[in-house]
PDB file of N, CA and C in Angstrom:
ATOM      1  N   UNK A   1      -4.266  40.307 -31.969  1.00  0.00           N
ATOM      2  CA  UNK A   1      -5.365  39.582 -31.355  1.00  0.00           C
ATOM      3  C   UNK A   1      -5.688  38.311 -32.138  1.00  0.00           C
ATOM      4  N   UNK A   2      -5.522  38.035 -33.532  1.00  0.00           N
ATOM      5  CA  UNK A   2      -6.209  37.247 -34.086  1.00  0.00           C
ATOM      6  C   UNK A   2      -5.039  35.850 -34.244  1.00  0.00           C
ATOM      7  N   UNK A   3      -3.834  36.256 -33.894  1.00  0.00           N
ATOM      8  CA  UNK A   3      -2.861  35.639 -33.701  1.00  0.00           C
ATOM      9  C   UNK A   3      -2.912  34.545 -32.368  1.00  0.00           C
ATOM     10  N   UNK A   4      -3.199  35.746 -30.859  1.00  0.00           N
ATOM     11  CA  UNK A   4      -4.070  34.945 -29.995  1.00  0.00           C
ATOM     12  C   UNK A   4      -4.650  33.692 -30.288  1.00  0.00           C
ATOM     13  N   UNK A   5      -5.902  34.015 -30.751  1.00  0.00           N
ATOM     14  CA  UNK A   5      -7.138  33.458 -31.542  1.00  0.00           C
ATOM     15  C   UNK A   5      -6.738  32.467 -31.819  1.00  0.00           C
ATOM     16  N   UNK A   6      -5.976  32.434 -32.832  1.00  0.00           N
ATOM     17  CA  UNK A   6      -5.761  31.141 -33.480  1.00  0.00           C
ATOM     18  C   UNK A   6      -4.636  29.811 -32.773  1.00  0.00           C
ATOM     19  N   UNK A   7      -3.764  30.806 -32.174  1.00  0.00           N
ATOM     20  CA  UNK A   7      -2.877  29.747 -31.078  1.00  0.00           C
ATOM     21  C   UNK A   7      -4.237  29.312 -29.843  1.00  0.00           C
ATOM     22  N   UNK A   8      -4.900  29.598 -29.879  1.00  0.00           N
ATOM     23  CA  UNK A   8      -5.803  28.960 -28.440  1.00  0.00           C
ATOM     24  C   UNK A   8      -6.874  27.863 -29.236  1.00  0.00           C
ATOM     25  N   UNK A   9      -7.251  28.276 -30.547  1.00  0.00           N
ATOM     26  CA  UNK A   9      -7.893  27.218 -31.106  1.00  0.00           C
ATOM     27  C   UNK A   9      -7.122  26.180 -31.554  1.00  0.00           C
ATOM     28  N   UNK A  10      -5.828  26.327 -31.552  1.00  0.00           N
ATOM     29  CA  UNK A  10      -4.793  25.109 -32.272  1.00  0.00           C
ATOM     30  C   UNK A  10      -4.603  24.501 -30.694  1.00  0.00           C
ATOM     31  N   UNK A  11      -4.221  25.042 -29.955  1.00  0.00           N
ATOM     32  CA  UNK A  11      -4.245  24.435 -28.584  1.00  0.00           C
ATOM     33  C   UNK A  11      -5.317  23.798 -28.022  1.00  0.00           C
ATOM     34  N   UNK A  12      -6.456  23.872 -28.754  1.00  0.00           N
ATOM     35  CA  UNK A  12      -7.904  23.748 -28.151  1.00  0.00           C
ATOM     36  C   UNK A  12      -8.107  22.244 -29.218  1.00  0.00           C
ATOM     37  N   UNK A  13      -8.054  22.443 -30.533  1.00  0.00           N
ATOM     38  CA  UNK A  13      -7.833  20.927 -31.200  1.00  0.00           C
ATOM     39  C   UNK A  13      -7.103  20.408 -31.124  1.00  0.00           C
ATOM     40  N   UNK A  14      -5.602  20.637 -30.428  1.00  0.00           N
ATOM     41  CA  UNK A  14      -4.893  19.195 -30.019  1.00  0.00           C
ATOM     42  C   UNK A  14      -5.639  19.042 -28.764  1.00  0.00           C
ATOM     43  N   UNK A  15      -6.247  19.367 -27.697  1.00  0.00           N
ATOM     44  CA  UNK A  15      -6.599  18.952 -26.652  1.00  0.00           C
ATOM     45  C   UNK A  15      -8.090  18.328 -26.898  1.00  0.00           C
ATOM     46  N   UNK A  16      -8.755  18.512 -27.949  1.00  0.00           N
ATOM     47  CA  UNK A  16     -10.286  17.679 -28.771  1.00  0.00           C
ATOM     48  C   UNK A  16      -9.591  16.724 -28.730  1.00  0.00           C
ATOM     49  N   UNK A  17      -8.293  15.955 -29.115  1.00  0.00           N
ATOM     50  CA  UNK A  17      -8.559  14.923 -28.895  1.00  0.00           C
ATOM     51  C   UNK A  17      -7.972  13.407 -28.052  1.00  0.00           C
ATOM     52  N   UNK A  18      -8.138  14.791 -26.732  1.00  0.00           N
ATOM     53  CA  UNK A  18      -7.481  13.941 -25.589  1.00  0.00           C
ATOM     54  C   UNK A  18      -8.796  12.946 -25.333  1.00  0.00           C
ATOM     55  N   UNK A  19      -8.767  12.015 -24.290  1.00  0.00           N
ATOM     56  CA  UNK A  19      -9.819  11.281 -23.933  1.00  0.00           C
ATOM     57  C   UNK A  19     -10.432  11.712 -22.873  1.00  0.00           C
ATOM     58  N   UNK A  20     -11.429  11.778 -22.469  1.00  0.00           N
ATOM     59  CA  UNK A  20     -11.357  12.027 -21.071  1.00  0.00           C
ATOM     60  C   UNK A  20     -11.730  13.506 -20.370  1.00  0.00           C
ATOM     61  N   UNK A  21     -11.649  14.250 -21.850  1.00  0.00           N
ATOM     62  CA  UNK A  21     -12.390  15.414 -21.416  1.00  0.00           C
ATOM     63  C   UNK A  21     -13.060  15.952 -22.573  1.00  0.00           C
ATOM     64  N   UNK A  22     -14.059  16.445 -21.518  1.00  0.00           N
ATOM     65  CA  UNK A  22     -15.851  16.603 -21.851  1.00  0.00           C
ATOM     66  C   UNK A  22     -16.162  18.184 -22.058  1.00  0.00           C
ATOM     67  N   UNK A  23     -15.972  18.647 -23.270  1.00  0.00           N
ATOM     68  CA  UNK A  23     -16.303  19.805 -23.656  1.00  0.00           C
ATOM     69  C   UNK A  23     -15.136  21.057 -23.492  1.00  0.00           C
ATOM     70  N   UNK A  24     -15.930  22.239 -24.367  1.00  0.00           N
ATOM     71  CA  UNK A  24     -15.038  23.116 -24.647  1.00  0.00           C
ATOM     72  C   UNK A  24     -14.249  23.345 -22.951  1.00  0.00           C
ATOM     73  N   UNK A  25     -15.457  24.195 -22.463  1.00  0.00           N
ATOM     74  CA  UNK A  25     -15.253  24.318 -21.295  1.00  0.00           C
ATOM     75  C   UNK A  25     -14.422  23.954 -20.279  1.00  0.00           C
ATOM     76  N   UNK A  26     -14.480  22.567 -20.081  1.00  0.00           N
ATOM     77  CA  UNK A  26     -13.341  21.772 -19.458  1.00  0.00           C
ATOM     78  C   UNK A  26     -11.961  22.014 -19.893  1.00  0.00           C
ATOM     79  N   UNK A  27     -11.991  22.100 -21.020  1.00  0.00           N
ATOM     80  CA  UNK A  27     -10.581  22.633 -21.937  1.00  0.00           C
ATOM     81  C   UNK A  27     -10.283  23.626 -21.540  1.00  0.00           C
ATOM     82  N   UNK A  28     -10.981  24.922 -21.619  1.00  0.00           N
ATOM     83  CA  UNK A  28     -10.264  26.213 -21.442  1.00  0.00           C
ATOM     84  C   UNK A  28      -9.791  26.149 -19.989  1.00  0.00           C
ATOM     85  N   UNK A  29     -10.226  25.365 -18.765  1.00  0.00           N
ATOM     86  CA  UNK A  29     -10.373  25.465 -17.525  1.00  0.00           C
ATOM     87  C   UNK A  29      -9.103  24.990 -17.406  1.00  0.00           C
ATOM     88  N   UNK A  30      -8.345  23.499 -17.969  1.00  0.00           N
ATOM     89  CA  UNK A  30      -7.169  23.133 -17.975  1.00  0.00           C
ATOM     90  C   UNK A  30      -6.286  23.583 -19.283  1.00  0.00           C
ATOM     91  N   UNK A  31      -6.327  24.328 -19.929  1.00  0.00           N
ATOM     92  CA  UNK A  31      -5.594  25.769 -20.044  1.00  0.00           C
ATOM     93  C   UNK A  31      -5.301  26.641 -19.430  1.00  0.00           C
ATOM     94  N   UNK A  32      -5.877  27.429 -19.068  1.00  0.00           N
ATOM     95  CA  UNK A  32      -5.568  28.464 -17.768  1.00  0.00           C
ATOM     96  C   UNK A  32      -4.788  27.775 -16.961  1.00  0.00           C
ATOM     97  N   UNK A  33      -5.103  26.573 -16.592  1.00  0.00           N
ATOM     98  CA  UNK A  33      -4.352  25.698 -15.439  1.00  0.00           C
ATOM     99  C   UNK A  33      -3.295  25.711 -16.268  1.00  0.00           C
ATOM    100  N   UNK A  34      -2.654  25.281 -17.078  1.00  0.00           N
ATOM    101  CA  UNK A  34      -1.358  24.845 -17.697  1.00  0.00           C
ATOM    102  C   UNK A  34      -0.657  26.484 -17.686  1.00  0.00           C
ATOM    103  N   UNK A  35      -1.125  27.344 -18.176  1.00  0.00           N
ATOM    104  CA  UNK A  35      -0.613  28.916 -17.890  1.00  0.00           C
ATOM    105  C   UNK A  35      -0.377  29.101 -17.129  1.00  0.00           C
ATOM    106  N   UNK A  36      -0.984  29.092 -15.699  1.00  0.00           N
ATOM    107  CA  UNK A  36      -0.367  29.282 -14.953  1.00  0.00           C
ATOM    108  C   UNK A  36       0.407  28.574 -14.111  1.00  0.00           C
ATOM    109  N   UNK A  37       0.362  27.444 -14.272  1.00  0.00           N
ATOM    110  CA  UNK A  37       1.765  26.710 -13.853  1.00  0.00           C
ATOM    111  C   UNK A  37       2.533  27.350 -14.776  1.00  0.00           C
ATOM    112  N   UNK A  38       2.483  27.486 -15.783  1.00  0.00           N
ATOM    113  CA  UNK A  38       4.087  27.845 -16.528  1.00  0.00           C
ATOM    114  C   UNK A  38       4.466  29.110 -16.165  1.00  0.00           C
ATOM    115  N   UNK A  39       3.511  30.272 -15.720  1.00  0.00           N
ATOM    116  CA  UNK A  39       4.072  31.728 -15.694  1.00  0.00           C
ATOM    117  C   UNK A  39       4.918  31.552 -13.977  1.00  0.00           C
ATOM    118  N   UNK A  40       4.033  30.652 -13.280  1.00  0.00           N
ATOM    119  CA  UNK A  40       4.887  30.342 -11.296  1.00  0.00           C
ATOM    120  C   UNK A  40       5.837  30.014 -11.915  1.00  0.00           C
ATOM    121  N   UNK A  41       6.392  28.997 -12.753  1.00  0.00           N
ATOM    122  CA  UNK A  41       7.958  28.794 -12.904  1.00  0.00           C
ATOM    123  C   UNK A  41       8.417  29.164 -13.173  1.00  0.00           C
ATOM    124  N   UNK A  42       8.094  30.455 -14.264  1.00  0.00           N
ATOM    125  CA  UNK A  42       9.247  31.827 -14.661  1.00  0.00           C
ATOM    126  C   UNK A  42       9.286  32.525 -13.763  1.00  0.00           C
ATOM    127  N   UNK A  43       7.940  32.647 -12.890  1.00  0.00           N
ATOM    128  CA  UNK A  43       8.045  33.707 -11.236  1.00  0.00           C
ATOM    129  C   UNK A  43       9.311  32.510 -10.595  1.00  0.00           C
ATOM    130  N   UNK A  44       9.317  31.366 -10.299  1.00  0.00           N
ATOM    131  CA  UNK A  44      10.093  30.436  -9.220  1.00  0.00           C
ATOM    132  C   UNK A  44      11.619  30.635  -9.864  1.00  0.00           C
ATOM    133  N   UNK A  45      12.027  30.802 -10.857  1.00  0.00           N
ATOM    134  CA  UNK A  45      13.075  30.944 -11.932  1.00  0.00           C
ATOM    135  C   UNK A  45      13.413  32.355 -11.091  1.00  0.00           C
ATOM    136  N   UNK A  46      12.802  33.652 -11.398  1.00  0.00           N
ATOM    137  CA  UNK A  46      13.620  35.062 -10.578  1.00  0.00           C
ATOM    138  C   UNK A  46      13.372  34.538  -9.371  1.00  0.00           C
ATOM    139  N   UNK A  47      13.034  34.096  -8.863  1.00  0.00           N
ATOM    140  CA  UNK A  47      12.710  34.238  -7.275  1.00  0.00           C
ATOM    141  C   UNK A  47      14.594  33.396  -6.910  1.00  0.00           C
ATOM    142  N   UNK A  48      14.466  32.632  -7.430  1.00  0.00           N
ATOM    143  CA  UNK A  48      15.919  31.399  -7.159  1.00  0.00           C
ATOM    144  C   UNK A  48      16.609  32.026  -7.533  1.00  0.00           C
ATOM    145  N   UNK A  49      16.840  33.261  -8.496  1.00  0.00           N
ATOM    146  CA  UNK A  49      17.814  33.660  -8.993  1.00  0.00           C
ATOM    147  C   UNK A  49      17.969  35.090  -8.033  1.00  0.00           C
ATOM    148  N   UNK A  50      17.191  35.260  -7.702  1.00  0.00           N
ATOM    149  CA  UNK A  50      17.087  37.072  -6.418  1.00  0.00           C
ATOM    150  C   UNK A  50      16.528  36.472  -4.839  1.00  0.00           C
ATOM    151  N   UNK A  51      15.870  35.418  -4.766  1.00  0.00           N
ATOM    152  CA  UNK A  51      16.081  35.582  -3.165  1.00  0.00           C
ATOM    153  C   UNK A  51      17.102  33.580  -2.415  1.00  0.00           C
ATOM    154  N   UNK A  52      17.101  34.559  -1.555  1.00  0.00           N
ATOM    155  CA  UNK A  52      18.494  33.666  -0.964  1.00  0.00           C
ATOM    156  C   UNK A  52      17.563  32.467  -0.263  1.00  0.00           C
ATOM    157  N   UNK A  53      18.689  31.236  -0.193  1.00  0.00           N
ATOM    158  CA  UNK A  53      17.468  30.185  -0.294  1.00  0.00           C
ATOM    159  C   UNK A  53      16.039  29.936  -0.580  1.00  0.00           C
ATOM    160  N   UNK A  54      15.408  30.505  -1.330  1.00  0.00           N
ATOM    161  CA  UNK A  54      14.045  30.864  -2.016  1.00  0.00           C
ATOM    162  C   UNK A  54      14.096  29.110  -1.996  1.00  0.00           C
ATOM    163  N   UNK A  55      12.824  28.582  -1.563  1.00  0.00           N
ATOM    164  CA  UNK A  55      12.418  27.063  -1.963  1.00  0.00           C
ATOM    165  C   UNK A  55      10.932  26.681  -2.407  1.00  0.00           C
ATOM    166  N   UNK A  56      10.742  26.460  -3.163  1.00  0.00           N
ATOM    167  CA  UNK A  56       9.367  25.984  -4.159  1.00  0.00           C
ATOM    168  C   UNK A  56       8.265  25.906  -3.065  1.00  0.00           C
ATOM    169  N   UNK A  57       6.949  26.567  -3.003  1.00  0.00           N
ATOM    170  CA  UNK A  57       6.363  25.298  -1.924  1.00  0.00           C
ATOM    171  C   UNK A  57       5.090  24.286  -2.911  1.00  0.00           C
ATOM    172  N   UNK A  58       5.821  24.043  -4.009  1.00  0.00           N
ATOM    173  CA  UNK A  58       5.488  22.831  -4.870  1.00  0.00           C
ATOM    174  C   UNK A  58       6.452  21.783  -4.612  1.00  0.00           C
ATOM    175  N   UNK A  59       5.816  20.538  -4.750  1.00  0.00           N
ATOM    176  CA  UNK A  59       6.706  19.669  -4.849  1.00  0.00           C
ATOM    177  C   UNK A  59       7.271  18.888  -5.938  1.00  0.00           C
ATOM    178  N   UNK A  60       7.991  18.802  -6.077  1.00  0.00           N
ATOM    179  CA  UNK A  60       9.191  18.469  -7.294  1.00  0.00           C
ATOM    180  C   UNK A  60       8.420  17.786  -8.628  1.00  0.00           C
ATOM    181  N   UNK A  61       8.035  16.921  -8.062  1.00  0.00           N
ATOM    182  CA  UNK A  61       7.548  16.399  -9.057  1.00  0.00           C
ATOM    183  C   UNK A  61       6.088  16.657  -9.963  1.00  0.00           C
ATOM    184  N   UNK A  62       5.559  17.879  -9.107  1.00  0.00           N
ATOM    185  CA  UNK A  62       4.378  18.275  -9.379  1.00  0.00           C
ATOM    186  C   UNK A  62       5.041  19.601 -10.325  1.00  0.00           C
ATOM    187  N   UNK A  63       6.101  20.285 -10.242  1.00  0.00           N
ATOM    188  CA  UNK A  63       6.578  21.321 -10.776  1.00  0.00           C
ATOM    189  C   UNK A  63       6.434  21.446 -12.641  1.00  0.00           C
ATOM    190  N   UNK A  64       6.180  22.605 -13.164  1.00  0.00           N
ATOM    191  CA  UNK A  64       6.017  22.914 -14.980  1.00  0.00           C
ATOM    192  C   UNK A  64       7.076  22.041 -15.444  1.00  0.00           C
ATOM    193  N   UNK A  65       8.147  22.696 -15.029  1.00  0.00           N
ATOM    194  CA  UNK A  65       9.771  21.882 -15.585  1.00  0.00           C
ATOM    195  C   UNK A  65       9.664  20.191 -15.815  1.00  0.00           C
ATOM    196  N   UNK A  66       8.884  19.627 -14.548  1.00  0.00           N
ATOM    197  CA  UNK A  66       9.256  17.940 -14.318  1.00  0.00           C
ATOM    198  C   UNK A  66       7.873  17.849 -14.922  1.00  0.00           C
ATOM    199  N   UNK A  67       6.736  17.900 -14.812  1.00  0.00           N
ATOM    200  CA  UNK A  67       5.373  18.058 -15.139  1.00  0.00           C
ATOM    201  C   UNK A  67       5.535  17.897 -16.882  1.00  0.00           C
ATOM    202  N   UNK A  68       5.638  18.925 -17.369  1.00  0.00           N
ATOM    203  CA  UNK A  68       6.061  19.130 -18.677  1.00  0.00           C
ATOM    204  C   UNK A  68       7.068  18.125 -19.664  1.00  0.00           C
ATOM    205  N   UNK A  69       7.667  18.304 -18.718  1.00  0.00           N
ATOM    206  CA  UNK A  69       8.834  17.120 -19.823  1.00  0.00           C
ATOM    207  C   UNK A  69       8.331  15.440 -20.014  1.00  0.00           C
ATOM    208  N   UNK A  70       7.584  15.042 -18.804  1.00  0.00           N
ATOM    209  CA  UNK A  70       7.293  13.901 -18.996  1.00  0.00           C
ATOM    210  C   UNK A  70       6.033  13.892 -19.915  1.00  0.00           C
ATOM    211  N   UNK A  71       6.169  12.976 -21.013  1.00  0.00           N
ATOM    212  CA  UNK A  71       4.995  12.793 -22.294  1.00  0.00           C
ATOM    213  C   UNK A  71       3.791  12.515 -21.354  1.00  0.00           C
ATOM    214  N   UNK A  72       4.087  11.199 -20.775  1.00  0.00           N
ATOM    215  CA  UNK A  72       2.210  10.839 -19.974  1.00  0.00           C
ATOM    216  C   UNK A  72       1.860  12.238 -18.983  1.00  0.00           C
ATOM    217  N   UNK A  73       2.618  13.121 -18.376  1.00  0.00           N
ATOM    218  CA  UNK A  73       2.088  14.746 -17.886  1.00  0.00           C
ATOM    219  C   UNK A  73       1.387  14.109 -16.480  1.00  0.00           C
ATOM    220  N   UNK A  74       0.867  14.519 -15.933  1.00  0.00           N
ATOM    221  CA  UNK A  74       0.219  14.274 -14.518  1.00  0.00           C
ATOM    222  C   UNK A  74      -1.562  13.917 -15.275  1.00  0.00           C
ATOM    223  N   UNK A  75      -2.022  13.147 -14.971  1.00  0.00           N
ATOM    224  CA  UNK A  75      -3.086  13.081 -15.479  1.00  0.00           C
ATOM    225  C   UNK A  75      -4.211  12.668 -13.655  1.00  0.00           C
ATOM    226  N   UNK A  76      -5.497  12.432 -13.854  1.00  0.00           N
ATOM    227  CA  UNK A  76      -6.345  12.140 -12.857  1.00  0.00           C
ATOM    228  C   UNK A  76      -5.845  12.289 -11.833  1.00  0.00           C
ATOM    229  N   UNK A  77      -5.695  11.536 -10.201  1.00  0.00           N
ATOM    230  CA  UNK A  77      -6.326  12.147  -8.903  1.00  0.00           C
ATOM    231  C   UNK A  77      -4.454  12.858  -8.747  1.00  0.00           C
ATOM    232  N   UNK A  78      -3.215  12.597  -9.774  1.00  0.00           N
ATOM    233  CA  UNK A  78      -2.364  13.577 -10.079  1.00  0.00           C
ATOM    234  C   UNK A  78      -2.095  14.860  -9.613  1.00  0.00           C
ATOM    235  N   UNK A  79      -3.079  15.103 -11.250  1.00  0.00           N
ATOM    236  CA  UNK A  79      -2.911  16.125 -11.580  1.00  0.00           C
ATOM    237  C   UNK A  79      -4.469  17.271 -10.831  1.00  0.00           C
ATOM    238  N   UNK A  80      -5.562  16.369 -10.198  1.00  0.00           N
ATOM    239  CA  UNK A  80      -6.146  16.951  -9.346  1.00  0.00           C
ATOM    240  C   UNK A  80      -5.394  17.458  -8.229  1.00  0.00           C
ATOM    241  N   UNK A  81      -4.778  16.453  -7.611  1.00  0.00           N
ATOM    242  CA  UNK A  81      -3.733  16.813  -6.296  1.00  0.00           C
ATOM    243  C   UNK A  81      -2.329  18.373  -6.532  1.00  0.00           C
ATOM    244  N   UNK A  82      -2.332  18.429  -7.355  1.00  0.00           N
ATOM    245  CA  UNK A  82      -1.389  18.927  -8.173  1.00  0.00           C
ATOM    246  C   UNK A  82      -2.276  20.454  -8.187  1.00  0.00           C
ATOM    247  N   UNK A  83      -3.614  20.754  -8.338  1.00  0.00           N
ATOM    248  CA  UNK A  83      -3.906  21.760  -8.581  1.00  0.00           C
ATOM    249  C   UNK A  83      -4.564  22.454  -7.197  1.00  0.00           C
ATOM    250  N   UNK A  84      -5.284  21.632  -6.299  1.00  0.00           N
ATOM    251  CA  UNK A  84      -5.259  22.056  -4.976  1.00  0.00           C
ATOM    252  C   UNK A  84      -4.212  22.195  -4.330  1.00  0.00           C
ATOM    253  N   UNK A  85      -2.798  22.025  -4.368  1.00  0.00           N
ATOM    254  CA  UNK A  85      -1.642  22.064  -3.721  1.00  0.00           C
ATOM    255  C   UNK A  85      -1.374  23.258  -4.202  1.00  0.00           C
ATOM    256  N   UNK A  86      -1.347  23.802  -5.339  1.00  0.00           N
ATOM    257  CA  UNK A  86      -0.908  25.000  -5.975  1.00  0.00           C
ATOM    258  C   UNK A  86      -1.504  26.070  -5.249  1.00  0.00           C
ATOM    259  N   UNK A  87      -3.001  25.823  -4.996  1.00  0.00           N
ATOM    260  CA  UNK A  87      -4.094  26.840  -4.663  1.00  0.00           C
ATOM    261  C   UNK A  87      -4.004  27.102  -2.964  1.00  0.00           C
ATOM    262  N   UNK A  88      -3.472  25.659  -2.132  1.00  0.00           N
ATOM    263  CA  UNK A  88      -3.316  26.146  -1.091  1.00  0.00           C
ATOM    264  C   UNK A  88      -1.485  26.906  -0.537  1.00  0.00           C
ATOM    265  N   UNK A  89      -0.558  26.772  -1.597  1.00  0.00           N
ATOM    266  CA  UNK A  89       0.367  26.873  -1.349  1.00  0.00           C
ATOM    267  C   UNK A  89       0.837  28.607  -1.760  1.00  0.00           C
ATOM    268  N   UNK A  90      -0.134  29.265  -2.021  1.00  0.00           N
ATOM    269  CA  UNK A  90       0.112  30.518  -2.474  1.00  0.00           C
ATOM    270  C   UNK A  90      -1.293  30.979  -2.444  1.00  0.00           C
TER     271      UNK A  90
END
């Protein structure tokens, strides 16, 4: 547990000192968000690998894989768009 703990507070002070966001709160909220984009792409990963034409209903560029790799990341009406698409697409 305390291992937890301490990876969410190290995750929590590199994100102190993004710009642009306003309290703990806001933080943990786009955490969870970043989790679970990453756990759909290990779900989208078996799914491609066990069902036959299986196709994202994310779009490409909104995806963990493409999302992730790029340094600037999806930021504002983005990465807003990006999280209602998720919510209506599943």
């Amino acid at each position: 547990m305390s291992n937890t703990v301490s990876i969410i507070r190290s995750i929590m002070d590199i994100m102190r000192k993004d710009t642009g966001v306003d309290g703990d709160a806001q933080r943990i909220s786009q955490m969870v968000w970043m989790l679970f984009m990453k756990i759909f792409a290990n779900k989208e990963q078996e799914c491609k690998n066990t069902v036959k034409d299986y196709e994202s209903p994310i779009p490409k560029r909104f995806r963990w894989q493409n999302w992730a790799a790029d340094a600037e990341g999806l930021t504002g009406d983005a990465l807003q768009f990006a999280r209602y698409l998720a919510i209506f697409a599943g």
